[in-house]
PDB file of N, CA and C in Angstrom:
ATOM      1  N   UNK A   1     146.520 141.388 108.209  1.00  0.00           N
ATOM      2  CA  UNK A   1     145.722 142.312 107.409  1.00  0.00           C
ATOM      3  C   UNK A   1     146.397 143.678 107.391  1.00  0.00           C
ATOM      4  N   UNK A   2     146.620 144.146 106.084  1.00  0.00           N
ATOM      5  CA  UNK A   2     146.896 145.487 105.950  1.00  0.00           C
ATOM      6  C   UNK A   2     145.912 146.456 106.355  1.00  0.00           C
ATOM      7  N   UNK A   3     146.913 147.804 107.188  1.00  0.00           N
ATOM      8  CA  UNK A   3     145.639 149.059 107.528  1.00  0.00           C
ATOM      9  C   UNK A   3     145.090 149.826 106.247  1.00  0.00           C
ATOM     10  N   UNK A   4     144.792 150.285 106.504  1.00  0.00           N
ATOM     11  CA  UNK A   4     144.207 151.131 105.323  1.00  0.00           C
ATOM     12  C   UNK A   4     145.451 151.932 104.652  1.00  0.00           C
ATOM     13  N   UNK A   5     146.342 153.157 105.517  1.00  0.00           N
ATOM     14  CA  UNK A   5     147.253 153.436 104.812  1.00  0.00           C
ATOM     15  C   UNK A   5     148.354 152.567 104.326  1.00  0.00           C
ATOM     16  N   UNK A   6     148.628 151.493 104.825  1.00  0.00           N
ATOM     17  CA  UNK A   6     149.445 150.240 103.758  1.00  0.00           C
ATOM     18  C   UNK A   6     148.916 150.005 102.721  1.00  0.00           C
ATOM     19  N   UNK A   7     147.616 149.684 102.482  1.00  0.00           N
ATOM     20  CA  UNK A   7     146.780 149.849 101.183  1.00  0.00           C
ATOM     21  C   UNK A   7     147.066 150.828 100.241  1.00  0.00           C
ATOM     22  N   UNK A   8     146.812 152.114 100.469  1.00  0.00           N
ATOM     23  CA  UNK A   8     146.705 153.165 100.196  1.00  0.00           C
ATOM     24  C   UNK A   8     148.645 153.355  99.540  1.00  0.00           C
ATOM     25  N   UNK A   9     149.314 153.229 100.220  1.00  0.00           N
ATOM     26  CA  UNK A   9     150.572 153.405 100.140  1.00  0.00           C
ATOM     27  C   UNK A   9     150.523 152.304  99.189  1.00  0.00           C
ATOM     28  N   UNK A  10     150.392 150.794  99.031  1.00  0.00           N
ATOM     29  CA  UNK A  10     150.665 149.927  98.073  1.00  0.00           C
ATOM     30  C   UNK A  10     150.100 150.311  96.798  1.00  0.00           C
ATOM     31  N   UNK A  11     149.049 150.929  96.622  1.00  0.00           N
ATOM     32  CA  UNK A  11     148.189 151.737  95.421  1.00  0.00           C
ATOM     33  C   UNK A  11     148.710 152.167  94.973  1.00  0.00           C
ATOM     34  N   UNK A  12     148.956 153.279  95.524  1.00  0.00           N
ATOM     35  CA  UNK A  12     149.852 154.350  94.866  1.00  0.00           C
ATOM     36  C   UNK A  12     151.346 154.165  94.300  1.00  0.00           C
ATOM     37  N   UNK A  13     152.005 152.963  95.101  1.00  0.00           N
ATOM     38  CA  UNK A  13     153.396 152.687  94.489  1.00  0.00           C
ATOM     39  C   UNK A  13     153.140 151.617  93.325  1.00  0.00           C
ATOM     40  N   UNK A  14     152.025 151.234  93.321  1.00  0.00           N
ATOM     41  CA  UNK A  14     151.699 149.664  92.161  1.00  0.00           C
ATOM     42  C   UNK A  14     150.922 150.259  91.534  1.00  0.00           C
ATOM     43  N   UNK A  15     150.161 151.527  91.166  1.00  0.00           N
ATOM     44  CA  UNK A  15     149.343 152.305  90.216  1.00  0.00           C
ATOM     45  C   UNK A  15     149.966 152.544  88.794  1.00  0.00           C
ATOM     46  N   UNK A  16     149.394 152.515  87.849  1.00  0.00           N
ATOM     47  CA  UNK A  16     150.097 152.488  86.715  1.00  0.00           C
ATOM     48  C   UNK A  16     149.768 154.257  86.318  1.00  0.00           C
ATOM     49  N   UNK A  17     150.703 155.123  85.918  1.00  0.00           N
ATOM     50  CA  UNK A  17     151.225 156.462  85.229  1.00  0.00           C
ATOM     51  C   UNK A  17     149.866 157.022  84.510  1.00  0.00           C
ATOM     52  N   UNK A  18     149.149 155.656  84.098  1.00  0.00           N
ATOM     53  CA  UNK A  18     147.485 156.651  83.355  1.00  0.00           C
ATOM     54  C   UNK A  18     147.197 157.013  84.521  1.00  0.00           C
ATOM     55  N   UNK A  19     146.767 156.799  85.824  1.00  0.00           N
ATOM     56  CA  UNK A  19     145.893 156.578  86.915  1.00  0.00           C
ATOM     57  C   UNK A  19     146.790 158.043  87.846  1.00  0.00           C
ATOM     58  N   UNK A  20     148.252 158.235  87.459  1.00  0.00           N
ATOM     59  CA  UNK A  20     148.522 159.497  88.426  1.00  0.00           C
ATOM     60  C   UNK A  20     148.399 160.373  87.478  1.00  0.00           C
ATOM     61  N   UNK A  21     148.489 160.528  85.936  1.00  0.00           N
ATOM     62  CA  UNK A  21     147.896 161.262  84.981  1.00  0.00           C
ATOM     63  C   UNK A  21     146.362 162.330  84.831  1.00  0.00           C
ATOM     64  N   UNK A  22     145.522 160.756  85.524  1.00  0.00           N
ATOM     65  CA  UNK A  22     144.329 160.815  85.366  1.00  0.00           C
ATOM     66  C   UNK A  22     144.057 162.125  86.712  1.00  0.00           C
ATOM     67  N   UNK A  23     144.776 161.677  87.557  1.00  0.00           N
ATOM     68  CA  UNK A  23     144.577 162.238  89.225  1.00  0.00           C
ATOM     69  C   UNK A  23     145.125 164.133  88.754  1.00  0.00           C
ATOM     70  N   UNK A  24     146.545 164.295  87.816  1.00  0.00           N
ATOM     71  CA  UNK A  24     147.194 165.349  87.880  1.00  0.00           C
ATOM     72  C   UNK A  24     146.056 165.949  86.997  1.00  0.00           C
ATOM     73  N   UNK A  25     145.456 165.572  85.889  1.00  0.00           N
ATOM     74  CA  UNK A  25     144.501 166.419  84.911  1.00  0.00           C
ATOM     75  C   UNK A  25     143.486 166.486  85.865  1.00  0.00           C
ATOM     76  N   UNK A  26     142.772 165.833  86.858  1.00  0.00           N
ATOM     77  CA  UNK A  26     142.042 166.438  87.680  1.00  0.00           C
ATOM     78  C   UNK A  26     141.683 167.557  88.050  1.00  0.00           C
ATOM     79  N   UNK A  27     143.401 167.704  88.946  1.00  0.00           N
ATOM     80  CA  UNK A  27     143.328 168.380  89.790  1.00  0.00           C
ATOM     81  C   UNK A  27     144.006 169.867  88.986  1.00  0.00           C
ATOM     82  N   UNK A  28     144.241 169.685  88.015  1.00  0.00           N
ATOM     83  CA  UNK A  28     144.513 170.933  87.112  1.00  0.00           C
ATOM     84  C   UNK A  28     143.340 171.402  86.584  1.00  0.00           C
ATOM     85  N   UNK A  29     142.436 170.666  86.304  1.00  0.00           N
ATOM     86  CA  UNK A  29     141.057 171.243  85.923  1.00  0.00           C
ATOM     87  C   UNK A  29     140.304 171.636  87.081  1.00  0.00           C
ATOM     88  N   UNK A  30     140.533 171.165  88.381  1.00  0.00           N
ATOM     89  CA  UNK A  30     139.973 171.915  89.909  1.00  0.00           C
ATOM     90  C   UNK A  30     140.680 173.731  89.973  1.00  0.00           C
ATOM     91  N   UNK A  31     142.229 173.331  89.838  1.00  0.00           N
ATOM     92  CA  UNK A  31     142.578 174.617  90.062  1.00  0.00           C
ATOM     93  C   UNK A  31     142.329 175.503  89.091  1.00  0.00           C
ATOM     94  N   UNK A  32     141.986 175.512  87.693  1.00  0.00           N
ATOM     95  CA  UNK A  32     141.613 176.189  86.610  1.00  0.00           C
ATOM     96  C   UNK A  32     140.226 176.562  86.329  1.00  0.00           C
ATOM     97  N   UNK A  33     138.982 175.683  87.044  1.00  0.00           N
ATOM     98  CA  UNK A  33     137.661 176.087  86.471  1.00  0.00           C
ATOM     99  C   UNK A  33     137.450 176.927  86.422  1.00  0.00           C
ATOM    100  N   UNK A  34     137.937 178.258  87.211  1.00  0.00           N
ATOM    101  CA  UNK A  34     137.047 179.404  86.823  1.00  0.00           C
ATOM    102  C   UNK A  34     137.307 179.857  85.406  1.00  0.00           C
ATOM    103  N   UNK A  35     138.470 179.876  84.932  1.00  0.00           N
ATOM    104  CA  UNK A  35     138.759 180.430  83.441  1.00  0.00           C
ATOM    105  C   UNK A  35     138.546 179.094  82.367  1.00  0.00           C
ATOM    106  N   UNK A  36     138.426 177.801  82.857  1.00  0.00           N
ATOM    107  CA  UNK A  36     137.942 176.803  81.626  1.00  0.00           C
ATOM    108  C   UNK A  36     137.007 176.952  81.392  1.00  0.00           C
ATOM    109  N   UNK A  37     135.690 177.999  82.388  1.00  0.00           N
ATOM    110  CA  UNK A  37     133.976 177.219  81.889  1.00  0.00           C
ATOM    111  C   UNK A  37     134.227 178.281  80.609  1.00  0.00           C
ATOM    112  N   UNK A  38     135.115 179.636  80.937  1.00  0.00           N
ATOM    113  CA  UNK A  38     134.817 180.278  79.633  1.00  0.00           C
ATOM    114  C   UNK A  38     135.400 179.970  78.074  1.00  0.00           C
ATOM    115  N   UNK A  39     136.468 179.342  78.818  1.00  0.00           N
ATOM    116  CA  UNK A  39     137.401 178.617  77.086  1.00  0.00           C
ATOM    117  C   UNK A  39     136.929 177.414  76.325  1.00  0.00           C
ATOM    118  N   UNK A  40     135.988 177.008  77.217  1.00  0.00           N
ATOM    119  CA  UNK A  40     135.273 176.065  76.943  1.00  0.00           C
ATOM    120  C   UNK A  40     133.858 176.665  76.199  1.00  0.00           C
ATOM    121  N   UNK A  41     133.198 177.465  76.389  1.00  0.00           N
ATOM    122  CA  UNK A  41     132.006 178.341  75.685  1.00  0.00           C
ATOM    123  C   UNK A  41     132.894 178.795  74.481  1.00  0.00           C
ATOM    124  N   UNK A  42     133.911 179.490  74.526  1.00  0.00           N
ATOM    125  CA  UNK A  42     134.586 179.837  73.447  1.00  0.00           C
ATOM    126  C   UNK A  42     134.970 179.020  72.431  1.00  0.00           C
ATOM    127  N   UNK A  43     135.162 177.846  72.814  1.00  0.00           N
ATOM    128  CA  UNK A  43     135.726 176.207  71.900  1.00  0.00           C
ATOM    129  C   UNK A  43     134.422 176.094  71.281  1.00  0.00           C
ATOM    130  N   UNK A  44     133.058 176.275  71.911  1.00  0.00           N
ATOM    131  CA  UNK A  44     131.911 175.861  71.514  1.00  0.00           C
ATOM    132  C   UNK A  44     131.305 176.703  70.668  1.00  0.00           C
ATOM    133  N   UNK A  45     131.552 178.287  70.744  1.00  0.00           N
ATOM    134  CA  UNK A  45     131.565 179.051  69.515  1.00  0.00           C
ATOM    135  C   UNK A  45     132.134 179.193  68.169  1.00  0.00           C
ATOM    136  N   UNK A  46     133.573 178.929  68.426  1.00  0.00           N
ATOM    137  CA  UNK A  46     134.356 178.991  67.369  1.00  0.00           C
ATOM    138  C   UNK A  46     134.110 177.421  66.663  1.00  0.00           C
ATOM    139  N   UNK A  47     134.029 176.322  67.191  1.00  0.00           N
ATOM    140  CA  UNK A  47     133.438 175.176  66.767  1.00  0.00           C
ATOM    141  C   UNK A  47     132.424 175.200  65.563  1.00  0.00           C
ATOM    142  N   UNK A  48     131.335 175.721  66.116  1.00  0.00           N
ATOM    143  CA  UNK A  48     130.104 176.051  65.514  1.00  0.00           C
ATOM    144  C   UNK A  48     130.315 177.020  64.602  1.00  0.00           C
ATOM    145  N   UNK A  49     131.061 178.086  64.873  1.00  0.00           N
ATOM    146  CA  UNK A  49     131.338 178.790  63.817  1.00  0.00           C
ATOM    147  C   UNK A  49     132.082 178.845  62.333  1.00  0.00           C
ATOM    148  N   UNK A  50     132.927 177.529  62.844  1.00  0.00           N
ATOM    149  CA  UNK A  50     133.729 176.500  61.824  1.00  0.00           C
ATOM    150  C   UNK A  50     132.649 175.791  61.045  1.00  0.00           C
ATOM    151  N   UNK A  51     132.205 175.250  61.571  1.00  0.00           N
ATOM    152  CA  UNK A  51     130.845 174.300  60.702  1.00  0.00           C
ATOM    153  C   UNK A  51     130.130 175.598  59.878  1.00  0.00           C
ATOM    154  N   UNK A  52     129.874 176.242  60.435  1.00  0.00           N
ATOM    155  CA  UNK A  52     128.463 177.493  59.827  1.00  0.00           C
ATOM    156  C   UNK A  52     129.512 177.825  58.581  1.00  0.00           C
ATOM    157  N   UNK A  53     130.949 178.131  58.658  1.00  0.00           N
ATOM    158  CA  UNK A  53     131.676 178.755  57.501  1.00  0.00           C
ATOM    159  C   UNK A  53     132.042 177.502  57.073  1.00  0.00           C
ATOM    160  N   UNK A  54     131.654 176.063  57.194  1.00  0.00           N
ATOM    161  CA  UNK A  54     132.369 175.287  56.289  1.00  0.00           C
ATOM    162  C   UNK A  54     133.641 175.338  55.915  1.00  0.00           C
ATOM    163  N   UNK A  55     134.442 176.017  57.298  1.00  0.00           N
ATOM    164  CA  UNK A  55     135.629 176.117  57.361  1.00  0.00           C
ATOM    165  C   UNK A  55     136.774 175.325  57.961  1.00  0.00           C
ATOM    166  N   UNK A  56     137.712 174.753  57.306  1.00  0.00           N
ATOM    167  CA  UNK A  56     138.219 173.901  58.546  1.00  0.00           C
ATOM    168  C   UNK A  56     139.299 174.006  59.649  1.00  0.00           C
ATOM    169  N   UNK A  57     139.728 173.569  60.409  1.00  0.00           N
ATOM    170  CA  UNK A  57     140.602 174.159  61.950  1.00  0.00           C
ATOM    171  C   UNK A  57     142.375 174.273  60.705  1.00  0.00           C
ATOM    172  N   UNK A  58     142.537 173.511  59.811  1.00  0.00           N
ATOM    173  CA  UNK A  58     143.884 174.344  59.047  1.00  0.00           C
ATOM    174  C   UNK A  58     143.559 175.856  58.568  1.00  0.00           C
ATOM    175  N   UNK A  59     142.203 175.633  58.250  1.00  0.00           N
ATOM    176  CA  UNK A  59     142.107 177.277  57.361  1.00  0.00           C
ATOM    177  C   UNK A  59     142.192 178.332  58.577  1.00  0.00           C
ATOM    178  N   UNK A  60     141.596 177.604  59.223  1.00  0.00           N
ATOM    179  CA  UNK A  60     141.430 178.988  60.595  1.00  0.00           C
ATOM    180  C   UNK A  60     142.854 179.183  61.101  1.00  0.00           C
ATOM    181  N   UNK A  61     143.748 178.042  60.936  1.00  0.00           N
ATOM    182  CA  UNK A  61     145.211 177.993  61.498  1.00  0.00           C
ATOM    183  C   UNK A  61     146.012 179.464  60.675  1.00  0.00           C
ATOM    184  N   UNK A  62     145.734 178.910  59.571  1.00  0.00           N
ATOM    185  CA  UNK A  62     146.310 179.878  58.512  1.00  0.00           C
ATOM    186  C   UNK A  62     145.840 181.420  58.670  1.00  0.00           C
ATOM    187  N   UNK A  63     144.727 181.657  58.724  1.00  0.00           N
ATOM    188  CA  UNK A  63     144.256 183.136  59.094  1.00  0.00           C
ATOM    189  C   UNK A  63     144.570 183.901  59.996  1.00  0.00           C
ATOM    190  N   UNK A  64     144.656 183.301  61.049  1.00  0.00           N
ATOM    191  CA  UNK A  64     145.005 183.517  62.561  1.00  0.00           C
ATOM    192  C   UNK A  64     146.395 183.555  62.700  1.00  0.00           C
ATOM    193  N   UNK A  65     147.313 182.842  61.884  1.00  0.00           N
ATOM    194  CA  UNK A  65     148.805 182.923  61.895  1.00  0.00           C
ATOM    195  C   UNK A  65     149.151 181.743  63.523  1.00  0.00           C
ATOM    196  N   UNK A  66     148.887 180.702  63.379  1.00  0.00           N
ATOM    197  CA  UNK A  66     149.092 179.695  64.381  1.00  0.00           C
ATOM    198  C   UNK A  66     149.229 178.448  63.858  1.00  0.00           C
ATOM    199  N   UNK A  67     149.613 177.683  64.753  1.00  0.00           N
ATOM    200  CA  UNK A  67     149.710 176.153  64.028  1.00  0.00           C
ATOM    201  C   UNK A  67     148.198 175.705  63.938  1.00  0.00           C
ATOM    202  N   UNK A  68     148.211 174.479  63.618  1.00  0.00           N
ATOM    203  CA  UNK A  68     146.843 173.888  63.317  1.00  0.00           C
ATOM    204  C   UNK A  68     146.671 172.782  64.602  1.00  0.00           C
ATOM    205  N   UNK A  69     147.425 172.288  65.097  1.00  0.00           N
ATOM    206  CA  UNK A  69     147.820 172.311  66.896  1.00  0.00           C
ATOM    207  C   UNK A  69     147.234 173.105  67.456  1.00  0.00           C
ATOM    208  N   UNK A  70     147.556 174.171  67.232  1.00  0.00           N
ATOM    209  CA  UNK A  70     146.991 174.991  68.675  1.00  0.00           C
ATOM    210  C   UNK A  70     144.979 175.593  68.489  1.00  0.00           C
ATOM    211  N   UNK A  71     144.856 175.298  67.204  1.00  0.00           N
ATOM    212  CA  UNK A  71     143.424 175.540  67.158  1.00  0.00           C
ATOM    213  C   UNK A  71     143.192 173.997  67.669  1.00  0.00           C
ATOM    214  N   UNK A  72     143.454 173.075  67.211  1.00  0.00           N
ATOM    215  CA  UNK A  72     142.813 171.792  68.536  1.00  0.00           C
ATOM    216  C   UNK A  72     142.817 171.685  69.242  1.00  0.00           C
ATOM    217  N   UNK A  73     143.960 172.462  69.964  1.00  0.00           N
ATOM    218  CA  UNK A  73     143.701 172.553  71.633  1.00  0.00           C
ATOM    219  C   UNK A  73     142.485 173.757  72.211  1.00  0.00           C
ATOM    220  N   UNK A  74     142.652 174.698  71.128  1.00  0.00           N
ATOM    221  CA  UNK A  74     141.666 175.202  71.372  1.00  0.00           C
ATOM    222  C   UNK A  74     140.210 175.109  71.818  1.00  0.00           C
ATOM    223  N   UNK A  75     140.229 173.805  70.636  1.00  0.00           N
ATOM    224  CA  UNK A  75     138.402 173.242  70.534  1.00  0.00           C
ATOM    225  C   UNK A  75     138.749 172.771  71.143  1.00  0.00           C
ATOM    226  N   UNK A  76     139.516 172.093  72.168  1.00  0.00           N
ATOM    227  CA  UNK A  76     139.297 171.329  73.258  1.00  0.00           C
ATOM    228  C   UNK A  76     138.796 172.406  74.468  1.00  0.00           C
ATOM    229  N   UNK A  77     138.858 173.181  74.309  1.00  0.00           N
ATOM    230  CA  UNK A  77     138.385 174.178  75.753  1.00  0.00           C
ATOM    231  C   UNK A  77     139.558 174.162  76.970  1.00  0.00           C
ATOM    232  N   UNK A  78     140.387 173.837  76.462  1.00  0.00           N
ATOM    233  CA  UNK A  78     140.959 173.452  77.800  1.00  0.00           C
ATOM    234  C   UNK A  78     142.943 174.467  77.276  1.00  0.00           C
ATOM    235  N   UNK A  79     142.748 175.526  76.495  1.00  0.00           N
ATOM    236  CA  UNK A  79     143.714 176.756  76.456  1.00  0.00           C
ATOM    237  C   UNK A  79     143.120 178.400  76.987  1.00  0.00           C
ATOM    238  N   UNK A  80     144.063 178.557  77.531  1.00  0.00           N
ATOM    239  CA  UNK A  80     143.966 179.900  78.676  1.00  0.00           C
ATOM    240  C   UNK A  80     144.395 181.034  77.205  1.00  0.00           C
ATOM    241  N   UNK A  81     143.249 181.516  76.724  1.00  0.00           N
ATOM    242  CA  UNK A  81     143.521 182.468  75.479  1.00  0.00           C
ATOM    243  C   UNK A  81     143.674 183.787  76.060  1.00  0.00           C
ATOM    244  N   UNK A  82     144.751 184.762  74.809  1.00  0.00           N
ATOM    245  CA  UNK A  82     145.073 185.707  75.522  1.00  0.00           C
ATOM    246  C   UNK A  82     143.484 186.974  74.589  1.00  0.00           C
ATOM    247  N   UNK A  83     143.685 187.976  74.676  1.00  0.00           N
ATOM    248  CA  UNK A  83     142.522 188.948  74.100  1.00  0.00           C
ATOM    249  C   UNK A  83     143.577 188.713  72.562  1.00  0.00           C
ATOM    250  N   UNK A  84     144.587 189.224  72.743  1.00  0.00           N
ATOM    251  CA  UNK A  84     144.928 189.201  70.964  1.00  0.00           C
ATOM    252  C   UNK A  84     144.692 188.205  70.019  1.00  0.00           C
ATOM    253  N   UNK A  85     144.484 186.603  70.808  1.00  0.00           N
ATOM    254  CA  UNK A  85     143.646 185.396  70.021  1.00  0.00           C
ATOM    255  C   UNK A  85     142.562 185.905  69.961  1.00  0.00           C
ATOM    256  N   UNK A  86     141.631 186.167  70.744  1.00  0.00           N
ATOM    257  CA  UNK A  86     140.078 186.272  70.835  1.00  0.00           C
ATOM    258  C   UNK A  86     139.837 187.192  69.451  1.00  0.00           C
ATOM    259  N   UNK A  87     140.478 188.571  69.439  1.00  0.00           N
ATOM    260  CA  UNK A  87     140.332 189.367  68.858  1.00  0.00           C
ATOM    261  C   UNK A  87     140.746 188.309  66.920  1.00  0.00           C
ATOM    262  N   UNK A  88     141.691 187.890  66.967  1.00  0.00           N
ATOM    263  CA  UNK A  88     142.401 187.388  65.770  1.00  0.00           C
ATOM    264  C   UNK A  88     141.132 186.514  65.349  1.00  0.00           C
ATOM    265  N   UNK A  89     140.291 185.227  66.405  1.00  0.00           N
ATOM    266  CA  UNK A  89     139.872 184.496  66.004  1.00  0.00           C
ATOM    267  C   UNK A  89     138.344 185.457  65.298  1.00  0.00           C
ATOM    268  N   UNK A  90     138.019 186.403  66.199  1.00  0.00           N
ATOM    269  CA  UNK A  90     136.415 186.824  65.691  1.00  0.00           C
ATOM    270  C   UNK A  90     136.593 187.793  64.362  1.00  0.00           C
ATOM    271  N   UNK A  91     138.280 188.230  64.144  1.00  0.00           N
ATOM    272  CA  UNK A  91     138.372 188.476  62.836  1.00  0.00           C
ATOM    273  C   UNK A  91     138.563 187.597  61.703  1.00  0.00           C
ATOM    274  N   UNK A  92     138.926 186.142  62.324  1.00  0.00           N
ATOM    275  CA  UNK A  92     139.123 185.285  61.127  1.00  0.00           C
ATOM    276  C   UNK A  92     137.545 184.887  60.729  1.00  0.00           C
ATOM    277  N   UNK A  93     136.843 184.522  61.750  1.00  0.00           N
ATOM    278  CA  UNK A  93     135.601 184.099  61.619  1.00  0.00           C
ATOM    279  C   UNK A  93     134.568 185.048  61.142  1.00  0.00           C
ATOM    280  N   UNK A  94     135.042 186.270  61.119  1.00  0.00           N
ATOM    281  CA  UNK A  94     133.812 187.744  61.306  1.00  0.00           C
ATOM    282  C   UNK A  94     132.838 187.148  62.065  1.00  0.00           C
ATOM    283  N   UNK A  95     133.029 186.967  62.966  1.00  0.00           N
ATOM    284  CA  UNK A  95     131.984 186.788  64.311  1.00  0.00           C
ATOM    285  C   UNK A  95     132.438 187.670  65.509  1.00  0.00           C
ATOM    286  N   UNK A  96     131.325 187.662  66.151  1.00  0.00           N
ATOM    287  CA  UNK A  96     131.762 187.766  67.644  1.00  0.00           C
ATOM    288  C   UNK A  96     131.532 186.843  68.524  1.00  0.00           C
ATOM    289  N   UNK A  97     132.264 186.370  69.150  1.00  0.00           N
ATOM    290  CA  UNK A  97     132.650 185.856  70.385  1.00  0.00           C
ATOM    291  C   UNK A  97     132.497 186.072  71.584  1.00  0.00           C
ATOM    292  N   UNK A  98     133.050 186.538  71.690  1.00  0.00           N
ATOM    293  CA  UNK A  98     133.163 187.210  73.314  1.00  0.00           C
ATOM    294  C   UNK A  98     131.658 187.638  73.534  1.00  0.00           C
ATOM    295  N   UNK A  99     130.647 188.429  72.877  1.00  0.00           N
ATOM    296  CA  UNK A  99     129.824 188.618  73.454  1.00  0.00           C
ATOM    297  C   UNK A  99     128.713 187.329  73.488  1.00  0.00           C
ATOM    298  N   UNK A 100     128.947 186.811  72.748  1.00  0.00           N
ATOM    299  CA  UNK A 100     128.034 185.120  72.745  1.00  0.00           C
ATOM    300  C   UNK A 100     128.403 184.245  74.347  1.00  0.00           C
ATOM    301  N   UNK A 101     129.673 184.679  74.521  1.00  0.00           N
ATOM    302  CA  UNK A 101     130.193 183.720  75.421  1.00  0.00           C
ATOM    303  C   UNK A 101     129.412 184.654  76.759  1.00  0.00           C
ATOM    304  N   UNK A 102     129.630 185.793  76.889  1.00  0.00           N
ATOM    305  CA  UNK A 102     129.195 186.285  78.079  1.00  0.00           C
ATOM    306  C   UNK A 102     128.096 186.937  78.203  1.00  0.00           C
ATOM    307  N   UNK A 103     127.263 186.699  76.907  1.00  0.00           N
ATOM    308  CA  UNK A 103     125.857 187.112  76.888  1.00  0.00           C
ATOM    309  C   UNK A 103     124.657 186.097  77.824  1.00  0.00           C
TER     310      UNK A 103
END
């Protein structure tokens, strides 16, 4: 009978690349929560704010001067935005942001 760390050691060398993937996005979202819960409120504004303008994530690409990539990563909540996005996006949208998010 194998001990536990022979187990453990056979896992990990016979684990398939989704499963150490799965483990590395983890633990990148452990070391990041404090600044995702807010990029994540922010994804959920500008989201909503897309729908309300019947606008779509190319048009906002175009306004903002960015790819149409990087507004999907956006709505994913999961990009570390700098203030000159924030500022770009609540002028593309004429919204505010920032104070929704930390109101």
């Amino acid at each position: 009978m194998k001990t536990a760390a022979e187990q453990i050691a056979f896992l990990e060398e016979h684990s398939s690349s989704e499963s150490s993937k799965w483990r590395e996005k983890a633990e990148w979202r452990r070391a990041n929560r404090d600044w995702l819960r807010y990029s994540r409120k922010i994804a959920i504004v500008v989201a909503l704010s897309l729908e309300e303008l019947n606008m779509s994530q190319k048009q906002l690409a175009e306004i903002v001067g960015c790819s149409p990539q990087y507004v999907s990563k956006l709505l994913k909540g999961e990009e570390n935005l700098t203030l000159e996005t924030l500022c770009k996006l609540e002028r593309a949208l004429n919204r505010p942001i920032m104070q929704k998010v930390f109101a």
